[in-house]
PDB file of N, CA and C in Angstrom:
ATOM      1  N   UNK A   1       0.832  -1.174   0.000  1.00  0.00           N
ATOM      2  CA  UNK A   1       0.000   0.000   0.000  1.00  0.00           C
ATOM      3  C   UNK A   1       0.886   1.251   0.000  1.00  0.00           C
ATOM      4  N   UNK A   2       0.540   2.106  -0.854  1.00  0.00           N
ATOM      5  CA  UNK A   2       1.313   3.631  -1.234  1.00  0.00           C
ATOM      6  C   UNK A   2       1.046   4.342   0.317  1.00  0.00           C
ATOM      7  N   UNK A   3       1.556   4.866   0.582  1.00  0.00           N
ATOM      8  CA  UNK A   3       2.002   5.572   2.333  1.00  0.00           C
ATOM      9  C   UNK A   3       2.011   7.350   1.746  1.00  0.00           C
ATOM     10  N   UNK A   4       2.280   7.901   2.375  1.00  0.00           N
ATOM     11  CA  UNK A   4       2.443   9.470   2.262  1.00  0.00           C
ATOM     12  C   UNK A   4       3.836   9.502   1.615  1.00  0.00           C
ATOM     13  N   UNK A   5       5.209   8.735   2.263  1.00  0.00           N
ATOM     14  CA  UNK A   5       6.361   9.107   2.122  1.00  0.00           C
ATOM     15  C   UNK A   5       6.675   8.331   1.012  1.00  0.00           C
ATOM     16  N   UNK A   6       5.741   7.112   0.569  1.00  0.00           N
ATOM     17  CA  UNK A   6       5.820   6.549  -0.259  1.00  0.00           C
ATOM     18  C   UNK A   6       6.693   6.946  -1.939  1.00  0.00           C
ATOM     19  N   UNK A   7       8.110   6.683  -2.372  1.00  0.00           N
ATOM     20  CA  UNK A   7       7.990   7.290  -3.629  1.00  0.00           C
ATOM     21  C   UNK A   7       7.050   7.515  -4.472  1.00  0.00           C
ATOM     22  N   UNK A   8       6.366   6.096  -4.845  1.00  0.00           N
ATOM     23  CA  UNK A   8       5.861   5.953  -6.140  1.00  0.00           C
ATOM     24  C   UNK A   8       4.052   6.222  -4.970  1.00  0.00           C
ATOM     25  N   UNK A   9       3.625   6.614  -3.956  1.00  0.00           N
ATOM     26  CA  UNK A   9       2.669   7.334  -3.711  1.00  0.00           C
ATOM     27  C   UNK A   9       1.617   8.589  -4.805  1.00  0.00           C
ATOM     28  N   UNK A  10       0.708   8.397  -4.338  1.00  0.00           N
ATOM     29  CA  UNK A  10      -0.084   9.247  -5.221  1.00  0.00           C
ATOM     30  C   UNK A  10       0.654  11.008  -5.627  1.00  0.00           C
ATOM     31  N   UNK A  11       1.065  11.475  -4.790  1.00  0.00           N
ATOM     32  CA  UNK A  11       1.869  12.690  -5.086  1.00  0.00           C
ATOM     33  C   UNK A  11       2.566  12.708  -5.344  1.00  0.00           C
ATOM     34  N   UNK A  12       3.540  11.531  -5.769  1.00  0.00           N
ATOM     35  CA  UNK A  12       4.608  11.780  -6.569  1.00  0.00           C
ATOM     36  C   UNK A  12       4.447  12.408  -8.076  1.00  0.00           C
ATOM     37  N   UNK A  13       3.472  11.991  -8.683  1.00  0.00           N
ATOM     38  CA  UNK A  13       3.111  12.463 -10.178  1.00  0.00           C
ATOM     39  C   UNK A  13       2.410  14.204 -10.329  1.00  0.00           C
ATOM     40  N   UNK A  14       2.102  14.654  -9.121  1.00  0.00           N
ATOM     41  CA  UNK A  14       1.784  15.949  -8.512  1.00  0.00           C
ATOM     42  C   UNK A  14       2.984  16.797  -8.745  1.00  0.00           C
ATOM     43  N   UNK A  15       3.831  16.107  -7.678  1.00  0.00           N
ATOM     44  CA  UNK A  15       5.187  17.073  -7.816  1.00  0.00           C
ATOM     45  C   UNK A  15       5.925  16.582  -8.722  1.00  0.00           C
ATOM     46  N   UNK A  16       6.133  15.464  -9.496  1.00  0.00           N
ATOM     47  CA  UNK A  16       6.854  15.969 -11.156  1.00  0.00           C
ATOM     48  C   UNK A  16       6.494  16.461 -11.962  1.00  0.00           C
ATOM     49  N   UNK A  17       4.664  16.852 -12.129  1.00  0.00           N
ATOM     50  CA  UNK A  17       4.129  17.954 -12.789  1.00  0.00           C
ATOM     51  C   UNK A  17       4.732  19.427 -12.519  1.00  0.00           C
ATOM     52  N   UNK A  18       4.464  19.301 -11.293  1.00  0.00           N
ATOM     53  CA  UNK A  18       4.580  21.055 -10.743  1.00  0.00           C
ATOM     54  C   UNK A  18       6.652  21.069 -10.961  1.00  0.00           C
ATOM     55  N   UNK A  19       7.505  20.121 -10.643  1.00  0.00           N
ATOM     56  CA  UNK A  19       8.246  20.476 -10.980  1.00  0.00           C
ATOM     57  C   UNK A  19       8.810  20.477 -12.643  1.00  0.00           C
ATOM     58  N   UNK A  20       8.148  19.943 -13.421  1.00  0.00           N
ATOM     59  CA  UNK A  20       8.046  20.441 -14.999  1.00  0.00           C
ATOM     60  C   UNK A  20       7.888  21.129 -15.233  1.00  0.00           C
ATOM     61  N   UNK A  21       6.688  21.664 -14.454  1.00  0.00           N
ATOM     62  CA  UNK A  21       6.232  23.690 -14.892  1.00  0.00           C
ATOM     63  C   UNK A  21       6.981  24.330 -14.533  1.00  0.00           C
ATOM     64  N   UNK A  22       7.631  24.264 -13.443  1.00  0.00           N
ATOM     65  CA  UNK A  22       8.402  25.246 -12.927  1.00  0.00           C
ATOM     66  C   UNK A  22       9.961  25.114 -13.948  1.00  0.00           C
ATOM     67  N   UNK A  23      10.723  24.296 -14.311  1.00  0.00           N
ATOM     68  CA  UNK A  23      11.423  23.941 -15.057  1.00  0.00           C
ATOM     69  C   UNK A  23      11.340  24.808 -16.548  1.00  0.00           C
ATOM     70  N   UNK A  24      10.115  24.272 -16.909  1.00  0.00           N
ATOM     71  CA  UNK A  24       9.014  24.819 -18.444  1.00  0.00           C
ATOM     72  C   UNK A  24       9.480  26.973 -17.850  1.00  0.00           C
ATOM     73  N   UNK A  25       8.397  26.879 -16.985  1.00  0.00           N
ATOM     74  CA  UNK A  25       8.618  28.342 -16.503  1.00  0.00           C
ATOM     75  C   UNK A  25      10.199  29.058 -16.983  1.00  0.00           C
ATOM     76  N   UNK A  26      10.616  29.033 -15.969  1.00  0.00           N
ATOM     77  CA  UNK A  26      11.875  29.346 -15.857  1.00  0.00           C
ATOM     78  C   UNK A  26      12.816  29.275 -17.040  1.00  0.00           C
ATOM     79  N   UNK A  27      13.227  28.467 -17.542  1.00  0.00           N
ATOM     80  CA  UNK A  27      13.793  28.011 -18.678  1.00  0.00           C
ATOM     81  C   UNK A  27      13.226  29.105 -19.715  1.00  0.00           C
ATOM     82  N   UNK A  28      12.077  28.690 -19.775  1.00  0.00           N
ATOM     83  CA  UNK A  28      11.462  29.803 -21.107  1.00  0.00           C
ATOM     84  C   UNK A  28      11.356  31.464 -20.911  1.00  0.00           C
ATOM     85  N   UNK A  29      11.432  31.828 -19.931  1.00  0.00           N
ATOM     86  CA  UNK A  29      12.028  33.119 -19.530  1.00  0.00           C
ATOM     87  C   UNK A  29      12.891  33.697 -19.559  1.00  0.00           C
ATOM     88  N   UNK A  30      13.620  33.074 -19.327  1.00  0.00           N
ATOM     89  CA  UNK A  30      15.318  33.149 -19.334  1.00  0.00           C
ATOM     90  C   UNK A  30      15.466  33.531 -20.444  1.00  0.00           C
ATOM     91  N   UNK A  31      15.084  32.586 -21.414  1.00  0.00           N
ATOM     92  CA  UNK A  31      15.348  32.633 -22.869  1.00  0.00           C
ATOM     93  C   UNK A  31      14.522  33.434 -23.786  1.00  0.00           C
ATOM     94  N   UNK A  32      13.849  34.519 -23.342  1.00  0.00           N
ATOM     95  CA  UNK A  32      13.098  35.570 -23.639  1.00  0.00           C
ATOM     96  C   UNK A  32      14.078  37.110 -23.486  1.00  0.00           C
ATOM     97  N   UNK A  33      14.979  36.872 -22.443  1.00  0.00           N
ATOM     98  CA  UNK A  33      15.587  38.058 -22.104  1.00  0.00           C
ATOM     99  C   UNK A  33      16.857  38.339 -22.632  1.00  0.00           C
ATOM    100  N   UNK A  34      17.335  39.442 -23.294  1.00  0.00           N
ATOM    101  CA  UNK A  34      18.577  39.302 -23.893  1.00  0.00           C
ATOM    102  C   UNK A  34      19.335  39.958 -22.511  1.00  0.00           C
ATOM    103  N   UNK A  35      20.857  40.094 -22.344  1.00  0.00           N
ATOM    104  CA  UNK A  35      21.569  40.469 -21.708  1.00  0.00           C
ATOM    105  C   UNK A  35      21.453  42.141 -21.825  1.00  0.00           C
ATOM    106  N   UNK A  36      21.595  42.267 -22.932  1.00  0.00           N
ATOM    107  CA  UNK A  36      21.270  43.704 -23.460  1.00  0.00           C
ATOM    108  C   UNK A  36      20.334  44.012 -22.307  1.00  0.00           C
ATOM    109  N   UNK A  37      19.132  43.486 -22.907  1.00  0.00           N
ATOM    110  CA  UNK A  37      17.539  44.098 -21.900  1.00  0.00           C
ATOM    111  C   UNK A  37      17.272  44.081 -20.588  1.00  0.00           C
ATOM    112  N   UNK A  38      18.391  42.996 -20.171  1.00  0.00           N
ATOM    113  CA  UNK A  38      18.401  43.555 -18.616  1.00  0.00           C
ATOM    114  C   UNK A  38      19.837  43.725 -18.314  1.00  0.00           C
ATOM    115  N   UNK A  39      20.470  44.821 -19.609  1.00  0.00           N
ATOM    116  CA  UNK A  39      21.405  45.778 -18.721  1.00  0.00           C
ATOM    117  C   UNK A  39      22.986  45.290 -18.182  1.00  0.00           C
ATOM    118  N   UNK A  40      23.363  43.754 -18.766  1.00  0.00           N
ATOM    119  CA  UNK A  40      24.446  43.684 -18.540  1.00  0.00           C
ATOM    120  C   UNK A  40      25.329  43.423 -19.544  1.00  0.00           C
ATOM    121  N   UNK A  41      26.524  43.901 -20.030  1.00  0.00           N
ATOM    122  CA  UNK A  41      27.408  43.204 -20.929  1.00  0.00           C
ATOM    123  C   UNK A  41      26.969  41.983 -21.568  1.00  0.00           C
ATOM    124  N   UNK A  42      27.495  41.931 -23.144  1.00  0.00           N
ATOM    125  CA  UNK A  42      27.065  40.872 -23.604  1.00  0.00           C
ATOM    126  C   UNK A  42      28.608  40.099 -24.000  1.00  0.00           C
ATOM    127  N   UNK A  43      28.578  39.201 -22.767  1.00  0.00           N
ATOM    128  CA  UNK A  43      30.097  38.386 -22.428  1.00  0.00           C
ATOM    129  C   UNK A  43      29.733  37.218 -23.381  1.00  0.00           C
ATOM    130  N   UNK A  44      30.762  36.737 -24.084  1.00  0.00           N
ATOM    131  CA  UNK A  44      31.049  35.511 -25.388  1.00  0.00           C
ATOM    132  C   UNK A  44      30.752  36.080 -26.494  1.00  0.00           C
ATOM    133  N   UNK A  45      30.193  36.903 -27.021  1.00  0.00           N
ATOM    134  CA  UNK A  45      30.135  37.944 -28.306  1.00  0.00           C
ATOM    135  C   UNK A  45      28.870  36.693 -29.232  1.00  0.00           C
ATOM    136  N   UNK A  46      29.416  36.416 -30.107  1.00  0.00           N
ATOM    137  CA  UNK A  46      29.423  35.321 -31.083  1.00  0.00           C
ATOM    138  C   UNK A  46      29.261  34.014 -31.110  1.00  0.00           C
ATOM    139  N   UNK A  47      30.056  33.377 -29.681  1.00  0.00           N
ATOM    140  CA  UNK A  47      29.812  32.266 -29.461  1.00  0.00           C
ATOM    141  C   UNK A  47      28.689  32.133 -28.203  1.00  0.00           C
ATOM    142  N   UNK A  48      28.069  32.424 -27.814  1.00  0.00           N
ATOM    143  CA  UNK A  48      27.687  32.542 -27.106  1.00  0.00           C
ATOM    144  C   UNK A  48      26.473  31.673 -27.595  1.00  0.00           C
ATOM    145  N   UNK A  49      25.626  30.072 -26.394  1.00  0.00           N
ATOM    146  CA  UNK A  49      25.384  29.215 -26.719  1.00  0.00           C
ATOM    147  C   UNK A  49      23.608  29.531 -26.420  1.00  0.00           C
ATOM    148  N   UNK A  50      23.660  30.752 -25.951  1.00  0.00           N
ATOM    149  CA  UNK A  50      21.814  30.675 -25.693  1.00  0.00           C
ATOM    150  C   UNK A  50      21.463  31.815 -26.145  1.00  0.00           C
ATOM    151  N   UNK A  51      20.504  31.971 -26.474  1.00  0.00           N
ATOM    152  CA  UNK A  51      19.934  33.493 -26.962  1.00  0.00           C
ATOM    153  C   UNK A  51      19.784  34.645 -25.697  1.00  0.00           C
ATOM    154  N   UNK A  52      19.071  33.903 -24.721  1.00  0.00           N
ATOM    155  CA  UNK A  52      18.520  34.355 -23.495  1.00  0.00           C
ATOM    156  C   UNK A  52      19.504  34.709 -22.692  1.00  0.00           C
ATOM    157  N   UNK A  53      19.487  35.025 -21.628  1.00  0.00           N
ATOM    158  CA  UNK A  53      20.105  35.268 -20.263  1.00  0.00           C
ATOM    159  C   UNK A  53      20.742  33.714 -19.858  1.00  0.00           C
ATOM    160  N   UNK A  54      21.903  33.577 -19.331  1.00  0.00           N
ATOM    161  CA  UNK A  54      22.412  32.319 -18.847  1.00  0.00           C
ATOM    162  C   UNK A  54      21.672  32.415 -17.543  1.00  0.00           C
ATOM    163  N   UNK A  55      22.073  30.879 -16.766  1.00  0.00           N
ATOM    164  CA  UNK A  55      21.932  31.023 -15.701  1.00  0.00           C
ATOM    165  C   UNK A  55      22.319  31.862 -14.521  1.00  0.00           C
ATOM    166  N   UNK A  56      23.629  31.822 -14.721  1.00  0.00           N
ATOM    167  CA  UNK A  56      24.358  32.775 -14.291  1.00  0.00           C
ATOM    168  C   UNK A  56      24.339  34.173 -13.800  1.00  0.00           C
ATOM    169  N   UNK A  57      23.928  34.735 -14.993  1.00  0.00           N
ATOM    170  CA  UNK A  57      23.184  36.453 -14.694  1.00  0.00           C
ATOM    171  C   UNK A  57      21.809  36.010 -14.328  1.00  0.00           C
ATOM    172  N   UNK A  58      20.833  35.618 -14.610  1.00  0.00           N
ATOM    173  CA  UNK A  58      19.621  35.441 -13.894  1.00  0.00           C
ATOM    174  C   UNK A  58      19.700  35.305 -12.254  1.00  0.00           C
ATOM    175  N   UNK A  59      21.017  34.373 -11.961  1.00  0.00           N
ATOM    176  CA  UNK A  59      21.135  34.316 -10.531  1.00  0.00           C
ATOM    177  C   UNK A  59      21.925  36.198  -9.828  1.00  0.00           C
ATOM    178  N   UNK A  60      22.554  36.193 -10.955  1.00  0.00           N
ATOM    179  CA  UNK A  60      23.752  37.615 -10.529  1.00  0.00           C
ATOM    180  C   UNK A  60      22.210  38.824 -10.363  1.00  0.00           C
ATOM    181  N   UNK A  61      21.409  39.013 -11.229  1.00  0.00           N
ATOM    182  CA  UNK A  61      20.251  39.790 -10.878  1.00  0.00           C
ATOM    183  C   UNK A  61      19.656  39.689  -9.895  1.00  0.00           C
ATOM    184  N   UNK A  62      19.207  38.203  -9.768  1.00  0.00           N
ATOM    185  CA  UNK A  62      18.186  37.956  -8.572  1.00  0.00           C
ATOM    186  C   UNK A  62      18.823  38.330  -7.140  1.00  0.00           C
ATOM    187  N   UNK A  63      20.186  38.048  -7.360  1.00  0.00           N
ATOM    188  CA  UNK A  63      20.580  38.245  -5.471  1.00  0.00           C
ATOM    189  C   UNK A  63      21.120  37.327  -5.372  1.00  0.00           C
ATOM    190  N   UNK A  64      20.889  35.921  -5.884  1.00  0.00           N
ATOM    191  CA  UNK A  64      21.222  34.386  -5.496  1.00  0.00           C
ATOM    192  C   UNK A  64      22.362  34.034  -5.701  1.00  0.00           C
ATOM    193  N   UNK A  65      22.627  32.525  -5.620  1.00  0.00           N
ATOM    194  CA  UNK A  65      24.005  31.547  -5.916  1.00  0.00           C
ATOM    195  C   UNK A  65      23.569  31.420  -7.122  1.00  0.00           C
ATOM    196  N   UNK A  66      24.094  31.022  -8.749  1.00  0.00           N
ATOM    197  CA  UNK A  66      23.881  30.490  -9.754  1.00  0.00           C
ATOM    198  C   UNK A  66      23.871  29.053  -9.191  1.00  0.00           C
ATOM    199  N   UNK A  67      24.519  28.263  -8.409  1.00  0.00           N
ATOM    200  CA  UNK A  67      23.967  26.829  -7.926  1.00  0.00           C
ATOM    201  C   UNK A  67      22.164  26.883  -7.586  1.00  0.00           C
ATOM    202  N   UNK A  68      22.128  27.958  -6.170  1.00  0.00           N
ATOM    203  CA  UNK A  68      20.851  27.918  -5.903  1.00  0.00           C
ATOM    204  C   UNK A  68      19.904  28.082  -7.507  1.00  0.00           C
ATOM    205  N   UNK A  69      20.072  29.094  -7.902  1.00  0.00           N
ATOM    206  CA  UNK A  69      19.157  29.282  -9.480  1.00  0.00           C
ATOM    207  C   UNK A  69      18.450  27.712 -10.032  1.00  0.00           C
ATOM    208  N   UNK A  70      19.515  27.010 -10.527  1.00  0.00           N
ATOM    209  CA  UNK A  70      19.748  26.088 -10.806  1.00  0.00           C
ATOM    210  C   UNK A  70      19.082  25.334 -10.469  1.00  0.00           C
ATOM    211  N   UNK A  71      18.876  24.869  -8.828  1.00  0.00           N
ATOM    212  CA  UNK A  71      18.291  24.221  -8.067  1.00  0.00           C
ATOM    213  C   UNK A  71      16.944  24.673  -8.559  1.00  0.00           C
ATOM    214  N   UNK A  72      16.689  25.780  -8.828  1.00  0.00           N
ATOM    215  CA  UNK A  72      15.352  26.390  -8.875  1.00  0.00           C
ATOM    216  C   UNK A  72      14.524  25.642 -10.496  1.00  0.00           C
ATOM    217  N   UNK A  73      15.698  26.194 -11.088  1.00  0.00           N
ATOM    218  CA  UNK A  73      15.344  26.110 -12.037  1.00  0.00           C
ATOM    219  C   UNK A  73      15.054  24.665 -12.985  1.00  0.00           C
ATOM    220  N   UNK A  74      15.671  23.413 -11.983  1.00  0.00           N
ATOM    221  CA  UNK A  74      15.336  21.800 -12.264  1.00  0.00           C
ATOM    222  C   UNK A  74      14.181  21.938 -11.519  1.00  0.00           C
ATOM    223  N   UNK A  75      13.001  22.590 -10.845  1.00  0.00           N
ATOM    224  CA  UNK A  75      12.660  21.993 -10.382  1.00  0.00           C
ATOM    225  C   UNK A  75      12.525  22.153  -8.783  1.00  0.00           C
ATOM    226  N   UNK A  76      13.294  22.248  -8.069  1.00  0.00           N
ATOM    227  CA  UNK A  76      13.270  22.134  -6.714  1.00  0.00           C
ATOM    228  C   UNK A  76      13.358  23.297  -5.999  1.00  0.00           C
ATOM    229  N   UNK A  77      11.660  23.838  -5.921  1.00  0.00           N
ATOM    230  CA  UNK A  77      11.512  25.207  -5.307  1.00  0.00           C
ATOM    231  C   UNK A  77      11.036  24.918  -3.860  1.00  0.00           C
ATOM    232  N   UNK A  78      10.779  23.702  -3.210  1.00  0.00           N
ATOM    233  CA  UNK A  78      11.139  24.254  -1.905  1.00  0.00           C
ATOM    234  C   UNK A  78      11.362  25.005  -0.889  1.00  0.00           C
ATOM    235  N   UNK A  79      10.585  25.149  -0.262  1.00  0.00           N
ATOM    236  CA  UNK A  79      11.160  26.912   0.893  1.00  0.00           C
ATOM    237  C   UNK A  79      11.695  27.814  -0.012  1.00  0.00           C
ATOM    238  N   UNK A  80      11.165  28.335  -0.975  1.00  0.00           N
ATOM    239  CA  UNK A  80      11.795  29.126  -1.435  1.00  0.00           C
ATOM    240  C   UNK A  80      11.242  30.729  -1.129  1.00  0.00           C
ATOM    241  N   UNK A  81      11.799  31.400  -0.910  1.00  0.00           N
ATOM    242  CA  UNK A  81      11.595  32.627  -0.055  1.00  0.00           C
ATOM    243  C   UNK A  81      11.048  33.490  -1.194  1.00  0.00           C
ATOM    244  N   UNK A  82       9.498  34.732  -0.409  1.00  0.00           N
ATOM    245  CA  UNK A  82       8.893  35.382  -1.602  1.00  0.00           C
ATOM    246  C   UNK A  82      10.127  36.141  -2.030  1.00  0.00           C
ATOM    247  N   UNK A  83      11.004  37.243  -1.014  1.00  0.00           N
ATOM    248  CA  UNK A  83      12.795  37.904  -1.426  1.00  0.00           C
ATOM    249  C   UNK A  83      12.717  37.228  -2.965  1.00  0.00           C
ATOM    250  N   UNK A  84      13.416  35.937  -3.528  1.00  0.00           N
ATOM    251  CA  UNK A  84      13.888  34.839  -3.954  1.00  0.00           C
ATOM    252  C   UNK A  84      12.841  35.140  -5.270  1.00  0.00           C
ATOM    253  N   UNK A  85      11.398  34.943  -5.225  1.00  0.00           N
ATOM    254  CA  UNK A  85      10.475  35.190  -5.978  1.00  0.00           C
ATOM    255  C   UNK A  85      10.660  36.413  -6.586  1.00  0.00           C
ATOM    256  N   UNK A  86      10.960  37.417  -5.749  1.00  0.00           N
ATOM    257  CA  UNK A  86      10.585  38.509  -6.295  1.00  0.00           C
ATOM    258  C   UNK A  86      12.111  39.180  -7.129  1.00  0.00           C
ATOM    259  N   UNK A  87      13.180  38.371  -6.419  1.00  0.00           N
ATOM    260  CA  UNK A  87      14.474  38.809  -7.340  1.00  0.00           C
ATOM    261  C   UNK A  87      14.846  38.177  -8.705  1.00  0.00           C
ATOM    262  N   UNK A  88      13.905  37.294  -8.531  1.00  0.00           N
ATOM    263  CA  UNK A  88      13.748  36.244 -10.214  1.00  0.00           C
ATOM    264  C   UNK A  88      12.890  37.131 -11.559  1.00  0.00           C
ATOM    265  N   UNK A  89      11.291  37.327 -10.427  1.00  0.00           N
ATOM    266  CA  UNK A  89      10.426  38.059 -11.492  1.00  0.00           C
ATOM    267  C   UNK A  89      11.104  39.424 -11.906  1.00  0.00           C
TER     268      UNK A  89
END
């Protein structure tokens, strides 16, 4: 019988939804924003492998670690503080 803490429990398929969206989210934002448009140097010129904002400056804007971002951005929003919310949006 599936338990609460259960992996394969009924909420497991809950939270790999919600962490897809949030993934989906994020990701596709990022990649909406040029460096230009929010104001920082555009570092790699030419080679440069994403259209959007890296992770990196998304975290350097928000306030955060680019690890923490990251974390965010697979997925695993957790306690994540409104601060945190509001240095992303």
């Amino acid at each position: 019988m599936a338990g609460r803490n259960d992996p394969n429990g009924p909420n497991r398929d809950i939270r790999d939804d919600f962490r897809a969206e949030i993934r989906e989210f994020l990701g596709t934002r990022r990649a909406r924003v040029t460096p230009e448009q929010a104001g920082l140097p555009l570092y790699g010129g030419e080679r440069r492998r994403v259209t959007g904002l890296r992770r990196e400056e998304v975290a350097l804007l928000a306030g955060i670690s680019s690890e923490y971002y990251t974390r965010l951005e697979r997925g695993n929003a957790t306690g994540v503080s409104e601060s945190v919310i509001e240095g992303i949006a």
